[in-house]
N, C-alpha and C. Protein backbone atom coordinates (compact mmCIF):
# COMPACT_ATOMS: atom_id res chain seq x y z
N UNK A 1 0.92 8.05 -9.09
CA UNK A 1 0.31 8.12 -7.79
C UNK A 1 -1.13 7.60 -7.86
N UNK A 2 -1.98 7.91 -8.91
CA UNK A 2 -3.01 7.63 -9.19
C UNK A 2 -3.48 5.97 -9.08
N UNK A 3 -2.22 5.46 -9.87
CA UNK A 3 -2.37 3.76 -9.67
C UNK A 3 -2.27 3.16 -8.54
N UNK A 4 -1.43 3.93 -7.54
CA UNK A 4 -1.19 3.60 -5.81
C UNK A 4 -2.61 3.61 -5.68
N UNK A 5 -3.05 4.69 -5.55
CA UNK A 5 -4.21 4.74 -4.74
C UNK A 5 -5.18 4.34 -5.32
N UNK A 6 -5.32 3.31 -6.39
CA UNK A 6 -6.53 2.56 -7.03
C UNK A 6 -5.78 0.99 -6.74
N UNK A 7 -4.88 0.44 -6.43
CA UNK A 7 -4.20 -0.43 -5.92
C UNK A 7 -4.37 -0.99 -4.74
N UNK A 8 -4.17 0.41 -3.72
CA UNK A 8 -4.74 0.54 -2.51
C UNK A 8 -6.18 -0.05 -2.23
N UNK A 9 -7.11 0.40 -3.16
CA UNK A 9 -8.74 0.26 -2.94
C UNK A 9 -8.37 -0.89 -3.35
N UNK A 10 -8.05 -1.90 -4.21
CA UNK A 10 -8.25 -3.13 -4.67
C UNK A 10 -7.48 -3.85 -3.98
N UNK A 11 -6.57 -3.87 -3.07
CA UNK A 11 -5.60 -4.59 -2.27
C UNK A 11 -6.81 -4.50 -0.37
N UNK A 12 -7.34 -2.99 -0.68
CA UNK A 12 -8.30 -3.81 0.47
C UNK A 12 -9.41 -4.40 0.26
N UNK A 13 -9.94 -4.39 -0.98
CA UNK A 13 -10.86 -5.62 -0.89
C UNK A 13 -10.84 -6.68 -1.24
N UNK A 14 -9.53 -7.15 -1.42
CA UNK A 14 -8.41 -8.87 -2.15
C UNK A 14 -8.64 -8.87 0.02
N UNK A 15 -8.19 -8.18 0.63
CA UNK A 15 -7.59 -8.22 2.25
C UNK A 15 -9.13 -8.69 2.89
N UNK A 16 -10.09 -7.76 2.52
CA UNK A 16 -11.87 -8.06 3.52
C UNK A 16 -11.50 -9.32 3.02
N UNK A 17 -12.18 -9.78 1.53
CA UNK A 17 -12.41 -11.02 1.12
C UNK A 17 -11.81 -11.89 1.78
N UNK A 18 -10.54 -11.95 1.86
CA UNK A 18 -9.27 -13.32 2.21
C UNK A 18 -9.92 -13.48 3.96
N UNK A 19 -10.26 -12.34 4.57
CA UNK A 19 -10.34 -12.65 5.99
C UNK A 19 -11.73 -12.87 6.37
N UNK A 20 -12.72 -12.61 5.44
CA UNK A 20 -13.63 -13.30 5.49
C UNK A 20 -13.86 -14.35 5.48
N UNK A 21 -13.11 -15.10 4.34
CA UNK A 21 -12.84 -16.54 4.50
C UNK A 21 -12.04 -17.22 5.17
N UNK A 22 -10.96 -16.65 5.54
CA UNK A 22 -10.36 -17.41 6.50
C UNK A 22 -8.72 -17.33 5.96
N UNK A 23 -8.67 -16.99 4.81
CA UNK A 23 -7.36 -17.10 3.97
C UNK A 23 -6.18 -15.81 4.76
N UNK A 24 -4.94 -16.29 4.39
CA UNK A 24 -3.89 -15.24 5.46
C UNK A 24 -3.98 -14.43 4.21
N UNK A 25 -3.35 -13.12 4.92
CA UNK A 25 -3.75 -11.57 3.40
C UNK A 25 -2.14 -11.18 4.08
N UNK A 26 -0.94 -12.33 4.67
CA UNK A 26 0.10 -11.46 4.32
C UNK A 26 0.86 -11.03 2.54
N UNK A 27 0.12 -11.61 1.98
CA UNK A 27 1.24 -11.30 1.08
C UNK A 27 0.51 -10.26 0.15
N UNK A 28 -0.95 -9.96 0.67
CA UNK A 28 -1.54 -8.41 -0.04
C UNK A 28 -1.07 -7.40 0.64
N UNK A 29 -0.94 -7.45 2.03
CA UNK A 29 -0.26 -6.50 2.81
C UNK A 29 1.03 -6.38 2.53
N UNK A 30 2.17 -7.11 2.12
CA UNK A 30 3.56 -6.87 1.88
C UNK A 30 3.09 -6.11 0.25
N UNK A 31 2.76 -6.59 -0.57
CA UNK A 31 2.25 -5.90 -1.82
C UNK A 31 1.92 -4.47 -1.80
N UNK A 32 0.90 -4.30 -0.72
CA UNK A 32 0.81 -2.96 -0.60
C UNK A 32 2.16 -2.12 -0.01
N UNK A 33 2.67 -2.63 1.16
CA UNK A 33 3.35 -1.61 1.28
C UNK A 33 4.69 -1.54 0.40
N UNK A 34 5.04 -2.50 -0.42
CA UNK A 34 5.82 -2.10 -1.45
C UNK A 34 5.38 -1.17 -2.60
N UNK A 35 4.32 -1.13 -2.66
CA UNK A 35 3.75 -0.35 -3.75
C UNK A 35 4.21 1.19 -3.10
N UNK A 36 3.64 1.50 -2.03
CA UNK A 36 3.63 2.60 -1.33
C UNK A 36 5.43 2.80 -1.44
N UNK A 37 6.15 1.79 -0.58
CA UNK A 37 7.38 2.06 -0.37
C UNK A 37 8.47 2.36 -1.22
N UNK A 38 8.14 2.13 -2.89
CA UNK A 38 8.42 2.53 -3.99
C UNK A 38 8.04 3.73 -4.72
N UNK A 39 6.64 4.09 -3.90
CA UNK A 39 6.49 5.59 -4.36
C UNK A 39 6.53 6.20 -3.62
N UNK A 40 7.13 6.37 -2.25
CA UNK A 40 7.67 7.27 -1.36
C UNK A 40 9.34 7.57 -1.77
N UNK A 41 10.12 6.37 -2.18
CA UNK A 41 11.46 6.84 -2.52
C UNK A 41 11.45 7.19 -4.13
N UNK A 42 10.63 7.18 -4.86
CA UNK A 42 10.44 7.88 -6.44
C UNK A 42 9.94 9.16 -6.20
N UNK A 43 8.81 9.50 -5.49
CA UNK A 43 8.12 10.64 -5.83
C UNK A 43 8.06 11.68 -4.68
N UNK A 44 9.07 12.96 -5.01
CA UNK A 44 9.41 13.85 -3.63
C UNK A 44 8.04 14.13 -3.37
N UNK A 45 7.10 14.47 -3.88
CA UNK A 45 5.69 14.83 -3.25
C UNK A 45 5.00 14.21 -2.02
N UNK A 46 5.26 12.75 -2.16
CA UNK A 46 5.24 12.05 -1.24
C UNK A 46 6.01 12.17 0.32
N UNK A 47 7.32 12.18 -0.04
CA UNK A 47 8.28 12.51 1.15
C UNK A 47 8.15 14.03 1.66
N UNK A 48 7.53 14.77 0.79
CA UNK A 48 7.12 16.53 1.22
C UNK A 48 6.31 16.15 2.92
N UNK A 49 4.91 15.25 1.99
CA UNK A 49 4.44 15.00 3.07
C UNK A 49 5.07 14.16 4.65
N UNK A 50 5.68 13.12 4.31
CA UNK A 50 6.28 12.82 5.98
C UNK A 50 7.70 13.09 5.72
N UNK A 51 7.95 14.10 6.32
CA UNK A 51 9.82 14.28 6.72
C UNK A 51 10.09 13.59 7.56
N UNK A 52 11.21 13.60 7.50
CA UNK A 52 12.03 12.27 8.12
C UNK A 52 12.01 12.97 9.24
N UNK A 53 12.43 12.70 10.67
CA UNK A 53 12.65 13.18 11.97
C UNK A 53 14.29 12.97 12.17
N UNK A 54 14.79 14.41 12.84
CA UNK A 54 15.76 14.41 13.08
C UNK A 54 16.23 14.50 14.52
């Protein structure tokens, strides 16, 4: 979890940079949320926090 969220910090400042210059940041944004979307279906701690809606 620890690496998510140091991933996170470094995936938004790969994202400022790119749009500062002008460069597209889809493929830091798909990056991130795979990162995330891989540790939501690995780690129940994660899914504790958002339950699914029934």
């Amino acid at each position: 979890m620890l690496g998510a969220i140091l991933l996170t910090g470094y995936l938004g400042g790969a994202i400022q940079t790119h749009l500062r210059v002008g460069d597209p940041v889809y493929t830091h944004i798909v990056l991130g949320v795979a990162i995330w979307g891989g540790l939501f279906l690995r780690d129940p701690r994660i899914r504790a926090l958002i339950p699914p809606k029934n």
